[in-house]
Structure formats: structure tokens, C-alpha cells
N, C-alpha and C. Protein backbone atom coordinates (compact mmCIF):
# COMPACT_ATOMS: atom_id res chain seq x y z
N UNK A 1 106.25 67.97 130.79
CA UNK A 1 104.86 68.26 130.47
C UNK A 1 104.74 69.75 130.12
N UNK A 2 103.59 70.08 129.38
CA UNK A 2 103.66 71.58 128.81
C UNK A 2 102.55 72.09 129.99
N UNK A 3 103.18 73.73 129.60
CA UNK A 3 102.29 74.33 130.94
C UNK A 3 101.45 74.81 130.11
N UNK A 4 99.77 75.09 131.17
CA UNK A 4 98.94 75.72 130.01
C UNK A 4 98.99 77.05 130.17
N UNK A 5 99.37 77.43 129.42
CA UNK A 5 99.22 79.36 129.64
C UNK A 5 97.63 79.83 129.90
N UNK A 6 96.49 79.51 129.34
CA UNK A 6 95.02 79.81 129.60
C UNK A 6 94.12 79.11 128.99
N UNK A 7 92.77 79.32 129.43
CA UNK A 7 92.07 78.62 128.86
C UNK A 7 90.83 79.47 129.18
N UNK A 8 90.08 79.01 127.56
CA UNK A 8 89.08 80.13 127.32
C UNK A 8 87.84 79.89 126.26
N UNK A 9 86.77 79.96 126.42
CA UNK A 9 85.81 79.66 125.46
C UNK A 9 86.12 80.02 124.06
N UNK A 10 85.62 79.62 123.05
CA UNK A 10 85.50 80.18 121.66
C UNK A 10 84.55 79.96 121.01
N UNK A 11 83.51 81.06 120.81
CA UNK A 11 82.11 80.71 120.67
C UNK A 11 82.24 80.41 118.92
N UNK A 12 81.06 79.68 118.69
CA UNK A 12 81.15 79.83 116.89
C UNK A 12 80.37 80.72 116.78
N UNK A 13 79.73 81.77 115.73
CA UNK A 13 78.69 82.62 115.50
C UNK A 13 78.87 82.70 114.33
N UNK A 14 77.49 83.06 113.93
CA UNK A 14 77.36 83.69 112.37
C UNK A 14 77.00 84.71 112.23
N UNK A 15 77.13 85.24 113.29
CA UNK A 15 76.69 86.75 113.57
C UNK A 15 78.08 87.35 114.25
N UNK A 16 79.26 87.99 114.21
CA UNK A 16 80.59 87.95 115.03
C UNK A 16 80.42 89.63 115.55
N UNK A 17 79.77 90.49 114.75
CA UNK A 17 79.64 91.45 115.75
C UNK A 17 78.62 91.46 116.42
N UNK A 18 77.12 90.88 116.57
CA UNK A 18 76.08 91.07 117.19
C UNK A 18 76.56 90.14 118.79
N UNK A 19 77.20 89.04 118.59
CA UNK A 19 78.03 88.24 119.70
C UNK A 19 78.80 88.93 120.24
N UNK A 20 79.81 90.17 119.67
CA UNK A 20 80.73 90.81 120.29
C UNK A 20 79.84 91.76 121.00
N UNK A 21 78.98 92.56 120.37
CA UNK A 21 78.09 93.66 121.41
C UNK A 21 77.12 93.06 122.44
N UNK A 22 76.77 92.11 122.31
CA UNK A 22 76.37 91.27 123.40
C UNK A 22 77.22 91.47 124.59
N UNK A 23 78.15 90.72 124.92
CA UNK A 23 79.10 90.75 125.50
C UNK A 23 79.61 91.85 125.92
N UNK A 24 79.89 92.74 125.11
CA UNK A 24 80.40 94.47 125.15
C UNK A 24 78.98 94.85 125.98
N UNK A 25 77.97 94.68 125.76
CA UNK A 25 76.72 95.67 126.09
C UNK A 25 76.09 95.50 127.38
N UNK A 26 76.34 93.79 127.80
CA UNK A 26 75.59 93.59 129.08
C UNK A 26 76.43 93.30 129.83
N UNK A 27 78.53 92.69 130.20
CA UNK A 27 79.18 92.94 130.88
C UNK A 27 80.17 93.83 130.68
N UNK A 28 80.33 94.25 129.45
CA UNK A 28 81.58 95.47 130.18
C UNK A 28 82.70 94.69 129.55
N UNK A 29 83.22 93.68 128.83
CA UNK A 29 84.05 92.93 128.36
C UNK A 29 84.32 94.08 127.28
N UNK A 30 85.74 94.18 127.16
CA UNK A 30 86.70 94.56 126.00
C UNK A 30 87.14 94.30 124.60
N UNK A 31 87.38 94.45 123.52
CA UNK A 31 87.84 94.10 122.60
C UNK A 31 89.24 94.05 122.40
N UNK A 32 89.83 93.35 122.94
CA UNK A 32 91.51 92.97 122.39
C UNK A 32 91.59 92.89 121.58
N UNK A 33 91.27 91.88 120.49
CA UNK A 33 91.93 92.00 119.18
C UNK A 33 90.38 91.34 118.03
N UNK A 34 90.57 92.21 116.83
CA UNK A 34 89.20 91.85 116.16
C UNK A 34 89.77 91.62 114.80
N UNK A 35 88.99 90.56 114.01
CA UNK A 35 88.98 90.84 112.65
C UNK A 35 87.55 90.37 112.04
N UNK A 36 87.53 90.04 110.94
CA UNK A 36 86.32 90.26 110.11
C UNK A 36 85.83 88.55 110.85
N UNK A 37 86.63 87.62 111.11
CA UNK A 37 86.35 86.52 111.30
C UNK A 37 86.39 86.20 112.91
N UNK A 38 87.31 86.71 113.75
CA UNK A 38 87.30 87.05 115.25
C UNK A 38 87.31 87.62 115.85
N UNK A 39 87.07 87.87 117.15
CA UNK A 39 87.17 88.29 118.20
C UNK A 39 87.34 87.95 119.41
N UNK A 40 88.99 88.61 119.96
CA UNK A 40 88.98 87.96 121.41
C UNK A 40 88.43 89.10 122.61
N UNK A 41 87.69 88.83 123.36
CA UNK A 41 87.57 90.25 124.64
C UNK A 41 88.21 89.39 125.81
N UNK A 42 88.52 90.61 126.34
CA UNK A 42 88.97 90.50 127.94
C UNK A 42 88.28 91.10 128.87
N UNK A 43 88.01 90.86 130.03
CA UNK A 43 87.49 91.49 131.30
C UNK A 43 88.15 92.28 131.78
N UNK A 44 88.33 92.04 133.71
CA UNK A 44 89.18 93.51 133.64
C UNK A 44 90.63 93.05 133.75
N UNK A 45 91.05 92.28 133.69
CA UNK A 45 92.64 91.44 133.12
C UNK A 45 92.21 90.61 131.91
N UNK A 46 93.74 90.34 132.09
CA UNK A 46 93.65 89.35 130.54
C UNK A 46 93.75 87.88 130.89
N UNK A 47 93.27 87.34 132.54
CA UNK A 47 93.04 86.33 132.80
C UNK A 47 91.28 85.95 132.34
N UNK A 48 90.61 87.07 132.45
CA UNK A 48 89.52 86.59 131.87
C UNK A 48 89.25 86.87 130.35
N UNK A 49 88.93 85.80 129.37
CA UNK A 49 88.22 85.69 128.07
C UNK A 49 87.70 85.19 127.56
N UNK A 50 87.24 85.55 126.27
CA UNK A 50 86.06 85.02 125.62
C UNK A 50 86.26 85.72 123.95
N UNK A 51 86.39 84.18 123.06
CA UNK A 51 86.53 84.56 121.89
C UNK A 51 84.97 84.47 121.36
N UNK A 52 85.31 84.84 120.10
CA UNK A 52 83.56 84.81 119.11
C UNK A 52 84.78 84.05 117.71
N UNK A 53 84.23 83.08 117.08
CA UNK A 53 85.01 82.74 115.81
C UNK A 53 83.46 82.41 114.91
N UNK A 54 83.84 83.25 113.44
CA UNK A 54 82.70 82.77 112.84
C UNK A 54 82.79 81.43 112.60
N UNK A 55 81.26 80.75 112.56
CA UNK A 55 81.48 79.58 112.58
C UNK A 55 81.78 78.62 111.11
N UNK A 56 81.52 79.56 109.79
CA UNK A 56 81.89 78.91 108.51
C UNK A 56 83.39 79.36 108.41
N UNK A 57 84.25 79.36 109.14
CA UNK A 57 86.12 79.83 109.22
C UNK A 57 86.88 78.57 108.72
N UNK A 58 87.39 78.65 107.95
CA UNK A 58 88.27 77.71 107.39
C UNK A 58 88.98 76.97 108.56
N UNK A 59 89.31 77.35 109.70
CA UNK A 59 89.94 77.79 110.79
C UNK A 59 90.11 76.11 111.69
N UNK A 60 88.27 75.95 111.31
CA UNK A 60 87.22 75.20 112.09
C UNK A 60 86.69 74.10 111.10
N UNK A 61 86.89 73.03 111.31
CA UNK A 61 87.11 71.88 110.62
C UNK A 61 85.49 71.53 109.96
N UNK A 62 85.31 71.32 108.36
CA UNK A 62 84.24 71.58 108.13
C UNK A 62 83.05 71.04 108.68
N UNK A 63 83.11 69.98 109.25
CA UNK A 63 82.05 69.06 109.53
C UNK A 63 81.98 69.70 111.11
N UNK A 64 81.96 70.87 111.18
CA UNK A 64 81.29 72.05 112.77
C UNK A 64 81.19 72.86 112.25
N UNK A 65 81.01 73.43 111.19
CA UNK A 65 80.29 74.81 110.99
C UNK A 65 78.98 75.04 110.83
N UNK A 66 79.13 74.74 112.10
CA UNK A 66 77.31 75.32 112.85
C UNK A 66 77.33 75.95 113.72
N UNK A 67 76.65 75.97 114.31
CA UNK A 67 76.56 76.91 115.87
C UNK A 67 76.52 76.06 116.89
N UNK A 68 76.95 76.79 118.04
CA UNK A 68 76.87 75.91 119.17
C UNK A 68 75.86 75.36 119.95
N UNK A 69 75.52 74.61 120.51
CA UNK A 69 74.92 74.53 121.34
C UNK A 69 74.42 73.76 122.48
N UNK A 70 74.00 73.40 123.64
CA UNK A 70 74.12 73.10 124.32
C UNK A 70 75.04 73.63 125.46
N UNK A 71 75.87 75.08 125.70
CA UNK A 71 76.31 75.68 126.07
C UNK A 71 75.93 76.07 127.60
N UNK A 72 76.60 76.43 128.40
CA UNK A 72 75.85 77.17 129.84
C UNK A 72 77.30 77.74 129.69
N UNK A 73 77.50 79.27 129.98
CA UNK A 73 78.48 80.02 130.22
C UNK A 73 78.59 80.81 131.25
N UNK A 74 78.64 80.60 132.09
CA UNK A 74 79.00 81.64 133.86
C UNK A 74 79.92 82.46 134.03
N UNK A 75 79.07 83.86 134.08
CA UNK A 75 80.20 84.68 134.78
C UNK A 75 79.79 85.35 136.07
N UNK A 76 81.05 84.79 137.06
CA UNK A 76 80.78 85.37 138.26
C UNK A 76 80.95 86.68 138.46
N UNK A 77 79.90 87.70 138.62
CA UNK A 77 80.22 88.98 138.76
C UNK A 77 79.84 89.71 140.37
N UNK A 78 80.13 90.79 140.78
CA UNK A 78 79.60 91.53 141.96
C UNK A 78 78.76 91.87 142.29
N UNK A 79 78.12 92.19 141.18
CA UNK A 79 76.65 92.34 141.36
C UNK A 79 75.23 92.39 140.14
N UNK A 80 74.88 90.82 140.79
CA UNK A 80 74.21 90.34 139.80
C UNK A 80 73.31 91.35 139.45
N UNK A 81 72.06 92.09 140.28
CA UNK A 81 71.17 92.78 140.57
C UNK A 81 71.49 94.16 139.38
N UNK A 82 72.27 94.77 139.34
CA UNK A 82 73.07 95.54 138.50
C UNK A 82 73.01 95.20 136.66
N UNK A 83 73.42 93.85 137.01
CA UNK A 83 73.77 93.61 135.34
C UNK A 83 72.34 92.83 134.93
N UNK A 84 71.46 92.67 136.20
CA UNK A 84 69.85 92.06 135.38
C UNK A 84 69.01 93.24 135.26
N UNK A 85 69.24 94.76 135.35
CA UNK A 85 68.87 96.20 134.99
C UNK A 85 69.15 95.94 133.52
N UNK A 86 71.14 96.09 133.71
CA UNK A 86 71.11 95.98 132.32
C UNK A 86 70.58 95.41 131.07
N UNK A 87 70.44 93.89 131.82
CA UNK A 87 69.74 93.20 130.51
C UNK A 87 68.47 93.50 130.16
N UNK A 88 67.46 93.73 131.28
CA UNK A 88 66.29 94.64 131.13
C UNK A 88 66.80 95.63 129.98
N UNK A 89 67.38 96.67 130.27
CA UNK A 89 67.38 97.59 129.29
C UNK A 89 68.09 97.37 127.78
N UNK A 90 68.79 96.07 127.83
CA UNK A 90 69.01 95.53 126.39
C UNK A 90 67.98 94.74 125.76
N UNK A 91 66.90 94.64 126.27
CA UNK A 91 65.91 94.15 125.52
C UNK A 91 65.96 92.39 125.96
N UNK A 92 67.10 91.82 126.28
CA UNK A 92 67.87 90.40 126.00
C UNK A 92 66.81 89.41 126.45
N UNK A 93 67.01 88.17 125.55
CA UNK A 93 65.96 87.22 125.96
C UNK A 93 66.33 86.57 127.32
N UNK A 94 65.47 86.69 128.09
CA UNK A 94 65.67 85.90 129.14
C UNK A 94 64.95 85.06 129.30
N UNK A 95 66.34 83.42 129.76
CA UNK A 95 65.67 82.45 130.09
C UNK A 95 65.28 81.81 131.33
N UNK A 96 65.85 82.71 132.63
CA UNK A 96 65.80 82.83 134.05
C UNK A 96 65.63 84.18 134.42
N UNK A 97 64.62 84.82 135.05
CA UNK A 97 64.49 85.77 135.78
C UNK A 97 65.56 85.81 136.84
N UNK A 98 66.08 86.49 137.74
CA UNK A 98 66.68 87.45 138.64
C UNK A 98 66.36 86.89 139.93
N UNK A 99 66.97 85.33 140.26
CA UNK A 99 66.60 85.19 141.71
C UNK A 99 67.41 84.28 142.52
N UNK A 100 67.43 84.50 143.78
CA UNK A 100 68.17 83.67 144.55
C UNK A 100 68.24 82.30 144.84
N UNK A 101 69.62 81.42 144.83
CA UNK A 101 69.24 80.61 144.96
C UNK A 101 69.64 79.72 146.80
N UNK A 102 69.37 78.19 146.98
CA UNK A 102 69.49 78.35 148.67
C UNK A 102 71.37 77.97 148.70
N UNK A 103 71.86 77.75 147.48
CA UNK A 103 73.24 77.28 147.38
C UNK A 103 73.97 78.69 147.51
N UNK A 104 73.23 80.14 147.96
CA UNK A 104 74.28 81.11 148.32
C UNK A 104 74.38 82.06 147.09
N UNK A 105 73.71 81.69 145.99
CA UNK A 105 73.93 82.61 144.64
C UNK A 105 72.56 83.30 144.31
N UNK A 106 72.73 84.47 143.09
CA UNK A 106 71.68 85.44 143.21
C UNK A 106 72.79 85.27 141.57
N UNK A 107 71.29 84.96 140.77
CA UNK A 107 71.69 84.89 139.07
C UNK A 107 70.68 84.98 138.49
N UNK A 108 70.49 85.15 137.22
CA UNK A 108 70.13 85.23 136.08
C UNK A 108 70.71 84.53 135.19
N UNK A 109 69.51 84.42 133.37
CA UNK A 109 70.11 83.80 132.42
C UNK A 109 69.32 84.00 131.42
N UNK A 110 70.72 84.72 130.43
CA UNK A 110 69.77 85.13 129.42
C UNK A 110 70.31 84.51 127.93
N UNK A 111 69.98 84.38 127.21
CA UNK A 111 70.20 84.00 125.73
C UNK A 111 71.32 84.73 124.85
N UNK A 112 72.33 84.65 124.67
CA UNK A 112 73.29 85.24 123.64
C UNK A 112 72.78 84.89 122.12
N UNK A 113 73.10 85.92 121.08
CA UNK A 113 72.86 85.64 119.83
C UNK A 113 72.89 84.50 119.13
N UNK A 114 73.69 83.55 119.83
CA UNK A 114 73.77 82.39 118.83
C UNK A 114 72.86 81.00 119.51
N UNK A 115 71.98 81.54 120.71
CA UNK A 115 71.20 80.40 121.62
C UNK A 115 71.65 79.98 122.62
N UNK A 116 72.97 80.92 123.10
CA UNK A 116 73.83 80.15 123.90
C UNK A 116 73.05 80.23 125.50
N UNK A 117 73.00 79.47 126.57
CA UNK A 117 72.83 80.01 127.73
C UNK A 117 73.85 80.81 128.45
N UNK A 118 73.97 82.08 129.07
CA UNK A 118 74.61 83.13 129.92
C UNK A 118 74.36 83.47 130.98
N UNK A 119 75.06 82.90 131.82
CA UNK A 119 74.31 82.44 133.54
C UNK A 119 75.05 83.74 134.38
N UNK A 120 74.70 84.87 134.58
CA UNK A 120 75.01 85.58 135.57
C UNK A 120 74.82 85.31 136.94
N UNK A 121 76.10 85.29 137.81
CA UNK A 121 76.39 84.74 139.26
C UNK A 121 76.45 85.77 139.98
N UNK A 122 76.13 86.22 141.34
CA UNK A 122 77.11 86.72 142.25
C UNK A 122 76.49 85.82 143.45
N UNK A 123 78.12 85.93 144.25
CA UNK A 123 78.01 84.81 145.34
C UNK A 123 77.46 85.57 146.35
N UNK A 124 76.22 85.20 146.94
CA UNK A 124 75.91 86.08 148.19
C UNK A 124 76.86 85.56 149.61
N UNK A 125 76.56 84.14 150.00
CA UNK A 125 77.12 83.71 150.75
C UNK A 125 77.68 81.95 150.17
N UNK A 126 78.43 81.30 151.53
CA UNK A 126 78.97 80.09 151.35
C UNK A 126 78.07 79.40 152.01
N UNK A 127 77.40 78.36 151.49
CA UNK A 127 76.49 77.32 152.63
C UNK A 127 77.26 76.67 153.16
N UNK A 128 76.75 76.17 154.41
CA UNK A 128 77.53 75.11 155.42
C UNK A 128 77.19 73.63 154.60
N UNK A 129 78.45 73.15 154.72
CA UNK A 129 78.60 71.76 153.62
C UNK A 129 77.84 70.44 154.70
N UNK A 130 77.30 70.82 156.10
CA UNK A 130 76.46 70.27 156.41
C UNK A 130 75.29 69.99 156.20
């Protein structure tokens, strides 16, 4: 059997840098490798990523060159409270305000360029599975 080396979203966009500064602007994600048609970023290893592929790419079989959607994308970070400032100060549409929930999490969710949902996590605590 083959091993999987990783696994990783690949957004479509028709917008490939406004998706990349997204990403760049409200977590802190990297640009590894770019061209006119992609982009892969990394977090703070290269276990975490997230591509952007335009979505009219030869690449991408014609009958999907659209945009995505129906999407929910989670990233668990340290501190949610922190990065829902940031989005405040990026202007970003938000589709969840900044609040706790009783399953132990404290998130937000805001809209990426292409409609996507972007669910910011941090784990406060573990509930008892009682």
C-alpha cells in the first residue's frame, strides 16, 4: 500500500493573490512556492498547508472551473481572541462573531475571498464525555 506523505486543501480562486493575502494577512501563513496560477503556504512547519489554484487552470478538469463552495475550513490556533482583533482590523466579512462555545472552544468565522467559510478555533478546555 502507498504511504500518504500529506494532505492538504486546494482552494479554487479567481482571485489567487487576494486568497493568498487573506491567508498571509489574518494568520501569519507563508508563501512557499507561487506562480501566476498557484500558491502553496505553510504555517509554522511544512506539516501545515494550504494551496490557492486558479480555478480556470488547465490543471483542473473543465467541467470545475468554478469556485468552491460549500467549504468550512478550521484552523486551530492559540489564540483565537488575538486573530478576531485581527480580522476586525482587516475589514473581513464576518459570518460568526467571537464567542465561546459549551464544547470547550472560543472561535470565530469569517468569509475568505472566494465565499469560503474560515472557522478560527482555540481549544479552551476538554468537556467531560459524560
Amino acid at each position: 500500500m502507498t504511504q500518504i506523505k500529506s494532505i492538504f486543501p486546494d482552494i479554487p480562486s479567481k482571485d489567487i493573490a487576494a486568497s493568498r493575502d487573506f491567508y498571509v494577512g489574518l494568520l501569519g501563513l507563508t508563501v512557499a512556492w507561487e506562480s501566476d496560477w498557484y500558491v502553496l503556504l505553510h504555517g509554522d512547519g511544512p506539516d501545515i498547508q494550504l494551496a490557492i489554484v486558479e480555478h480556470g487552470h488547465d490543471s483542473i478538469p473543465a467541467n470545475h472551473h468554478h469556485a468552491a463552495s460549500g467549504v468550512l475550513i478550521t484552523f486551530e490556533v492559540d489564540d483565537a481572541t488575538a486573530l478576531w482583533g485581527r480580522a476586525q482590523e482587516l475589514k473581513l466579512e464576518v459570518a460568526q462573531e467571537l464567542r465561546d462555545e459549551e464544547v470547550g472552544q472560543r472561535h470565530f468565522m469569517v468569509l475568505d475571498p472566494n465565499g469560503l467559510l474560515v472557522d478560527v478555533v482555540e481549544t479552551l478546555f476538554v468537556p467531560d464525555a459524560n
